[in-house]
Protein backbone atom coordinates (compact mmCIF):
# COMPACT_ATOMS: atom_id res chain seq x y z
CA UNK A 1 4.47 -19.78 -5.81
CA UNK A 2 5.70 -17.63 -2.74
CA UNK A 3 4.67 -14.08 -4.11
CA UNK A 4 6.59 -12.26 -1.38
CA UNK A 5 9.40 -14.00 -2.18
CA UNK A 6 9.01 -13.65 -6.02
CA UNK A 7 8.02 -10.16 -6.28
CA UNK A 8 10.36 -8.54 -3.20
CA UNK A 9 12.71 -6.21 -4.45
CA UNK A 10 15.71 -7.40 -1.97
CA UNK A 11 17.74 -4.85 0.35
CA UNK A 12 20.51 -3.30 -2.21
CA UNK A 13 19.22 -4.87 -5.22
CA UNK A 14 19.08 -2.53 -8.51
CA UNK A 15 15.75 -3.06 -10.06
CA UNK A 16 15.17 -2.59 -13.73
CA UNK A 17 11.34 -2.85 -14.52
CA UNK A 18 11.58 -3.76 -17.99
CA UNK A 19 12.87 -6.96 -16.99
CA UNK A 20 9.42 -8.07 -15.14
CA UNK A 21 6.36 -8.35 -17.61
CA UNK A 22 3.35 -6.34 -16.42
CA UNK A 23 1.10 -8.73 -17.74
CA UNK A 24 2.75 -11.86 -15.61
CA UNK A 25 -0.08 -14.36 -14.02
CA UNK A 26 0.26 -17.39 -11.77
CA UNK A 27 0.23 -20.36 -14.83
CA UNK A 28 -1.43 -22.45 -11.72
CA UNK A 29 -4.44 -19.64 -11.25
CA UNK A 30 -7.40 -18.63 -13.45
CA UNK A 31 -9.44 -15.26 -12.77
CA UNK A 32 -12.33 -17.33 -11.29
CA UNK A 33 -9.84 -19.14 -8.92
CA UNK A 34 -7.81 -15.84 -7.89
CA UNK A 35 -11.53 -14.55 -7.51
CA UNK A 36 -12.22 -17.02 -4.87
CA UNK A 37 -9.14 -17.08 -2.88
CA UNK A 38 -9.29 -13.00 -2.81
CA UNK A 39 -12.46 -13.61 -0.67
CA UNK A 40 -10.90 -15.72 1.40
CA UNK A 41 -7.74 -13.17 2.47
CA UNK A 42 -10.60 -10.55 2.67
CA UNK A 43 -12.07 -12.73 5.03
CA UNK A 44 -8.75 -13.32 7.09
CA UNK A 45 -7.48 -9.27 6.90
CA UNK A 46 -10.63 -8.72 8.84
CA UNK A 47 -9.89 -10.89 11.28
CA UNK A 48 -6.28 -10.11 11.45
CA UNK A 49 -7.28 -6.29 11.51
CA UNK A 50 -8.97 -7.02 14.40
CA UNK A 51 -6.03 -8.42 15.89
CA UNK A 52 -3.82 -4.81 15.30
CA UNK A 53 -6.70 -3.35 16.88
CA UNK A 54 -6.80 -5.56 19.96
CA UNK A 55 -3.47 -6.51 20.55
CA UNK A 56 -2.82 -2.75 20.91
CA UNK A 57 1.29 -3.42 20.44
CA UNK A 58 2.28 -2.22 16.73
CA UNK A 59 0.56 -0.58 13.87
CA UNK A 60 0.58 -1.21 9.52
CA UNK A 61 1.26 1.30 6.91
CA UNK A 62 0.20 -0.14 3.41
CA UNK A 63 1.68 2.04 0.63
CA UNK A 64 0.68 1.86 -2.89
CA UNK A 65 2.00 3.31 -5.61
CA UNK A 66 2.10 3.44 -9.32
CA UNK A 67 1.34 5.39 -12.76
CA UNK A 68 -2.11 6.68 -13.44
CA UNK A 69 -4.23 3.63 -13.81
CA UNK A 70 -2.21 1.23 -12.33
CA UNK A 71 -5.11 0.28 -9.77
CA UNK A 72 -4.48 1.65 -6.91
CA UNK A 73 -8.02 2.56 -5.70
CA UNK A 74 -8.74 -0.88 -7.21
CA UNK A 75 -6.75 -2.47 -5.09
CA UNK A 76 -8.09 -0.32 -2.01
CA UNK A 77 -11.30 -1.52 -3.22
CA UNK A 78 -10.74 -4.96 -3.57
CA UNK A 79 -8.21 -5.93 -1.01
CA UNK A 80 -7.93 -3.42 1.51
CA UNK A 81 -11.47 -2.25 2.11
CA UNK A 82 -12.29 -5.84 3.37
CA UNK A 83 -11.12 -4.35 6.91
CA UNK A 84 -12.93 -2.95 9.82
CA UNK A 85 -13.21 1.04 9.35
CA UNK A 86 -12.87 1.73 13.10
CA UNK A 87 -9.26 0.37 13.33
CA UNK A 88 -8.51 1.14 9.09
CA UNK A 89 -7.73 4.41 7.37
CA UNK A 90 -7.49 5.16 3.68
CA UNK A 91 -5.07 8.77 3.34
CA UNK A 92 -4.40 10.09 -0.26
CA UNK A 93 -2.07 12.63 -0.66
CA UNK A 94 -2.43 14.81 -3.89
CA UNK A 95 -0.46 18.28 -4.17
CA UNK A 96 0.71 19.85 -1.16
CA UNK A 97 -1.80 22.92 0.40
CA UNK A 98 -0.11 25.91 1.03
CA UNK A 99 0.42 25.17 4.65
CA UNK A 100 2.07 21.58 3.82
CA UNK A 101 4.27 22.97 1.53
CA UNK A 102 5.60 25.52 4.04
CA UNK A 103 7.25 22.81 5.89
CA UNK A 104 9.62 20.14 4.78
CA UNK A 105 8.15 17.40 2.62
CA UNK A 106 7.78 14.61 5.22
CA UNK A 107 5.64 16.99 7.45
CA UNK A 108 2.25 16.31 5.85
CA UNK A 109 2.77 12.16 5.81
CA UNK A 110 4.11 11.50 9.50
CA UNK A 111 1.02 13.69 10.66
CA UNK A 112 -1.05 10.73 8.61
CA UNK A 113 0.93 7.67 10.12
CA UNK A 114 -1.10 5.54 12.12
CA UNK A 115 -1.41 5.29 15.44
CA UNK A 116 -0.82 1.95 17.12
CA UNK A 117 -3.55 -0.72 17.11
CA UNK A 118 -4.19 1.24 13.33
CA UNK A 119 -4.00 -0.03 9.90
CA UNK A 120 -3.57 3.05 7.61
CA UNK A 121 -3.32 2.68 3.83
CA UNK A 122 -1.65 5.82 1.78
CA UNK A 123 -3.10 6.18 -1.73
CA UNK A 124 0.15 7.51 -3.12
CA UNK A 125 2.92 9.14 -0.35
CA UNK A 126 6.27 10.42 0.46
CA UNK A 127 7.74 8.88 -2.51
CA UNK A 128 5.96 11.67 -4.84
CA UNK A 129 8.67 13.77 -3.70
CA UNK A 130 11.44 11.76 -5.38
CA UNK A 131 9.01 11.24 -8.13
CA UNK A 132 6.77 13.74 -9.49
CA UNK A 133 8.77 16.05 -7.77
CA UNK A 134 12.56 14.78 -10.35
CA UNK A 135 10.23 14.22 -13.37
CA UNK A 136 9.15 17.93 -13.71
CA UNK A 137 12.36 19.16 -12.18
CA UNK A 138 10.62 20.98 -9.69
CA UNK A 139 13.51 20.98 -7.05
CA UNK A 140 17.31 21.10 -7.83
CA UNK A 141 18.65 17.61 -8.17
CA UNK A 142 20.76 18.18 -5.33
CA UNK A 143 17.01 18.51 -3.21
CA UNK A 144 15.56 15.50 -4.24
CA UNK A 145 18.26 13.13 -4.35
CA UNK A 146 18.94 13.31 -0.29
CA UNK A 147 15.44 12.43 0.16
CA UNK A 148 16.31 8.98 -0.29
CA UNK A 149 17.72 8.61 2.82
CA UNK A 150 15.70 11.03 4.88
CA UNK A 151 13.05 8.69 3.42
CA UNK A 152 14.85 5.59 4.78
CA UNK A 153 15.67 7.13 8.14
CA UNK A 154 11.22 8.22 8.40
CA UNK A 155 10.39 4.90 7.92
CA UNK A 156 12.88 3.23 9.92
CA UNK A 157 11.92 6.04 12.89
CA UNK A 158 8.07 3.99 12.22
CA UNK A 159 9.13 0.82 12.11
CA UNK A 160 10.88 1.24 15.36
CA UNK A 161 8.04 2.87 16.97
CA UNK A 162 6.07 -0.63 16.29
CA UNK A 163 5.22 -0.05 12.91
CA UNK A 164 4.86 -2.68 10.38
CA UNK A 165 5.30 -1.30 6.79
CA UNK A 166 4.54 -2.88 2.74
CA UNK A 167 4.90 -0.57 0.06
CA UNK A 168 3.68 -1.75 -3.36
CA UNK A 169 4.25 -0.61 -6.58
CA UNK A 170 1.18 -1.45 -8.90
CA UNK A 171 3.29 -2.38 -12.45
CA UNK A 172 1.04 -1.71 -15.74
CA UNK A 173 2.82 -1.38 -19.51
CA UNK A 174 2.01 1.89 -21.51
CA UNK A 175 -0.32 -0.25 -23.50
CA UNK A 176 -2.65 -1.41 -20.96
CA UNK A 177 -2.72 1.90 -19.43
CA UNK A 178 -4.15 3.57 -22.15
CA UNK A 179 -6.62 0.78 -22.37
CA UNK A 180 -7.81 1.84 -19.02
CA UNK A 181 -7.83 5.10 -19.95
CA UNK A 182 -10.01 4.53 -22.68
CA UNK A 183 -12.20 2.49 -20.86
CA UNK A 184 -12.77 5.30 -18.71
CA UNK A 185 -13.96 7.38 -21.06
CA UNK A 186 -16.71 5.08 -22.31
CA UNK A 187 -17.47 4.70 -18.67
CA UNK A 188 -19.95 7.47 -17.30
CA UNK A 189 -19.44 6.24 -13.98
CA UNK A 190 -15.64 6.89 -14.20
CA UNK A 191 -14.67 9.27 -16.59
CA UNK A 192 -15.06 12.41 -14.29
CA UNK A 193 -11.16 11.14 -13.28
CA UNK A 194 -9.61 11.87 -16.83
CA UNK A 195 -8.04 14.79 -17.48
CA UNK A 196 -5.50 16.53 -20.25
CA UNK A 197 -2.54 15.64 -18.00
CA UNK A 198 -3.01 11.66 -18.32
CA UNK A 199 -2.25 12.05 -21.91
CA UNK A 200 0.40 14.46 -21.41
CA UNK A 201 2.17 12.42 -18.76
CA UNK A 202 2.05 9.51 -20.80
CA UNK A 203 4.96 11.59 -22.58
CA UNK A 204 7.23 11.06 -19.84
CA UNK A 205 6.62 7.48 -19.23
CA UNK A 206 10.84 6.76 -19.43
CA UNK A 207 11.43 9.12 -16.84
CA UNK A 208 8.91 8.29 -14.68
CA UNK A 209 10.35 4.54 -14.75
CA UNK A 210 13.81 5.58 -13.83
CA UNK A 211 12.83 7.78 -11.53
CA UNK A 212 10.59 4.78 -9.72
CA UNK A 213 13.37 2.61 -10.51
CA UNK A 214 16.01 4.41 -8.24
CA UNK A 215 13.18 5.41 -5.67
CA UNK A 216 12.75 1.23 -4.92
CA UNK A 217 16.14 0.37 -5.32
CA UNK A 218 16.97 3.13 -2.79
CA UNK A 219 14.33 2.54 -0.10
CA UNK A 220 13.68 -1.09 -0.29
CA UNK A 221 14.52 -2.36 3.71
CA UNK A 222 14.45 -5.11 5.51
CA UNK A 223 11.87 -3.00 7.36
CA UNK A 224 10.03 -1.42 5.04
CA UNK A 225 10.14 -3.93 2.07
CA UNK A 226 8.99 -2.71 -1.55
CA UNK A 227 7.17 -5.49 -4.09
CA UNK A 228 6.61 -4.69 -7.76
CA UNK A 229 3.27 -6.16 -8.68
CA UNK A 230 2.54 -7.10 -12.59
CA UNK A 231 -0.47 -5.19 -12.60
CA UNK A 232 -2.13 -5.66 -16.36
CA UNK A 233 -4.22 -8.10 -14.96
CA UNK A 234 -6.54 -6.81 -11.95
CA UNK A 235 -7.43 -10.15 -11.14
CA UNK A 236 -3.62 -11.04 -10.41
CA UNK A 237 -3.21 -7.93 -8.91
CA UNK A 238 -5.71 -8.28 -6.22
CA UNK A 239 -4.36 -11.89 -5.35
CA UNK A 240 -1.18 -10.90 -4.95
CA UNK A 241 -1.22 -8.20 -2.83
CA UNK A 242 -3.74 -9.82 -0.73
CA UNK A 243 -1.82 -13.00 -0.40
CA UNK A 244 1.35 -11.12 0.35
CA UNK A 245 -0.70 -8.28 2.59
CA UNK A 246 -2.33 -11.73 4.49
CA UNK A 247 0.89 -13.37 4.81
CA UNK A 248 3.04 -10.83 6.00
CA UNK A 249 0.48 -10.12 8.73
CA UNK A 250 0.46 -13.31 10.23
CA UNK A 251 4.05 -13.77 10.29
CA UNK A 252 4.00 -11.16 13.16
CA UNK A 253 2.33 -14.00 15.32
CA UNK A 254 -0.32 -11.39 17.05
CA UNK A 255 -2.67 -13.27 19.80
CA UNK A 256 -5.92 -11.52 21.41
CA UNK A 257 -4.85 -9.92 24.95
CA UNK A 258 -5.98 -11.35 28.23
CA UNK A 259 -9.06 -9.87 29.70
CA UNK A 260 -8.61 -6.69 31.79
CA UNK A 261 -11.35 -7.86 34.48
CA UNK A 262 -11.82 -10.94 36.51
CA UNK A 263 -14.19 -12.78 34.08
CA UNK A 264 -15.59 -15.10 37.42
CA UNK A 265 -16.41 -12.31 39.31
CA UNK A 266 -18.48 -10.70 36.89
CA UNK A 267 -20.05 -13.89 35.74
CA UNK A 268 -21.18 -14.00 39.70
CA UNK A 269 -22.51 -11.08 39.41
CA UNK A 270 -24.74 -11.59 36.00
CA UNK A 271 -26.09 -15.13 37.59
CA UNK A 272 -26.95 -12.97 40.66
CA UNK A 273 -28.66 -10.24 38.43
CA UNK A 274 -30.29 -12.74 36.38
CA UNK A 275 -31.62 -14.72 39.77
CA UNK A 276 -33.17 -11.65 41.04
């Protein structure tokens, strides 16, 4: 199965969630064998990391998104966090400070873009402001509903600067959610993150799926491509963003640079050292 094929949501498509299970595997994978392959893309983002880094000619912005508990620091955990943290950065973005909020809503991400030869991963991002943002009516509809594009022209101002963009949208059903949420509770190691508000947000699950519904449909580019992940089972989760994360990488055909110094003339001047 080509899982950036099968999960891209294509340029101008109109995606309607309910139509793709949450709890979808890979009938030819098991969670042992997703296991071991995981380890194996871990193995190659390092090394392709290291190739962003060196190369020194573009930059990747990995953007995940999705409902409380869809696994987004999972996945960071998992997938991501297999790369090298001097060339890889991990930005969340939670409500805006005083001073972000004083300037328009893209001001606070572009200042977190990476640099080139980076690999920056944004634990939620701009699209909370089409989100969140229409959910709880906290703009005029008329505010939020240009974002959309000022969205599409930000990212295609990155991409064109050398950037090489995934965004991800982690997809869980109501009922696995609140699985997690009570496995969090019987969990003294993670139940510091539940608060009232996951409950209470659980109340606007419809609008929260239209609103990520348009937000994909709207912003889904041929250079900054969304996927919708089935994300019920962690184990599938993890493989496919990895796989897609690994193969999307390599497509971009980076090679090592040539050495900046004559490699013969310092190898003269080692044998010399070492002589004397």
């Amino acid at each position: 199965m080509n899982y950036g094929t099968r999960f891209h949501v294509r340029p101008g498509s109109t995606l309607h969630l309910a139509a793709i299970d949450p709890a979808f595997s890979d009938p030819k994978e098991s969670k042992k064998s997703a296991e071991g392959q995981v380890r194996k893309h871990a193995d190659r983002l390092r090394a392709l990391q290291y190739l962003v880094y060196a190369e020194g000619k573009r930059s990747v912005l990995i953007c995940l998104q999705g409902l409380d508990a869809a696994g987004k620091d999972g996945t960071i955990n998992h997938v991501l966090g297999a790369m090298n943290p001097q060339g890889t950065r991990v930005h969340g973005f939670k409500v805006p400070s005083a001073e972000e909020a004083s300037h328009d809503f893209l001001w606070r991400v572009h200042a977190q873009a990476p640099a080139i030869g980076e690999v920056v991963v944004f634990n939620r991002c701009h699209y909370e402001d089409v989100l969140v943002v229409r959910v709880h009516e906290l703009v005029p509809k008329e505010v939020w509903s240009r974002r959309y594009d000022l969205i599409n022209d930000f990212e295609r101002n990155l991409a064109a600067a050398g950037t090489h963009i995934l965004k991800f949208y982690l997809h869980i059903s109501e009922a696995e959610q609140l699985e997690r949420f009570k496995k969090r509770i019987d969990d003294p190691a993670h139940r510091w993150k539940i608060s009232d508000a996951d409950y209470t947000e659980r109340k606007l699950w419809p609008r929260y799926i239209r609103a990520y519904e348009d937000a994909i449909s709207k912003t889904s580019t041929p250079h900054a491509p969304w996927y919708v992940i089935p994300a019920d089972h962690k184990w599938f989760r993890n493989l496919a963003v990895s796989r897609i994360v690994v193969e999307s990488l390599e497509a971009l055909g980076m090679k090592l640079p040539q050495p900046r110094v004559d490699l013969q003339r310092i190898r003269r001047k080692y044998h010399a050292a070492a002589k004397g």
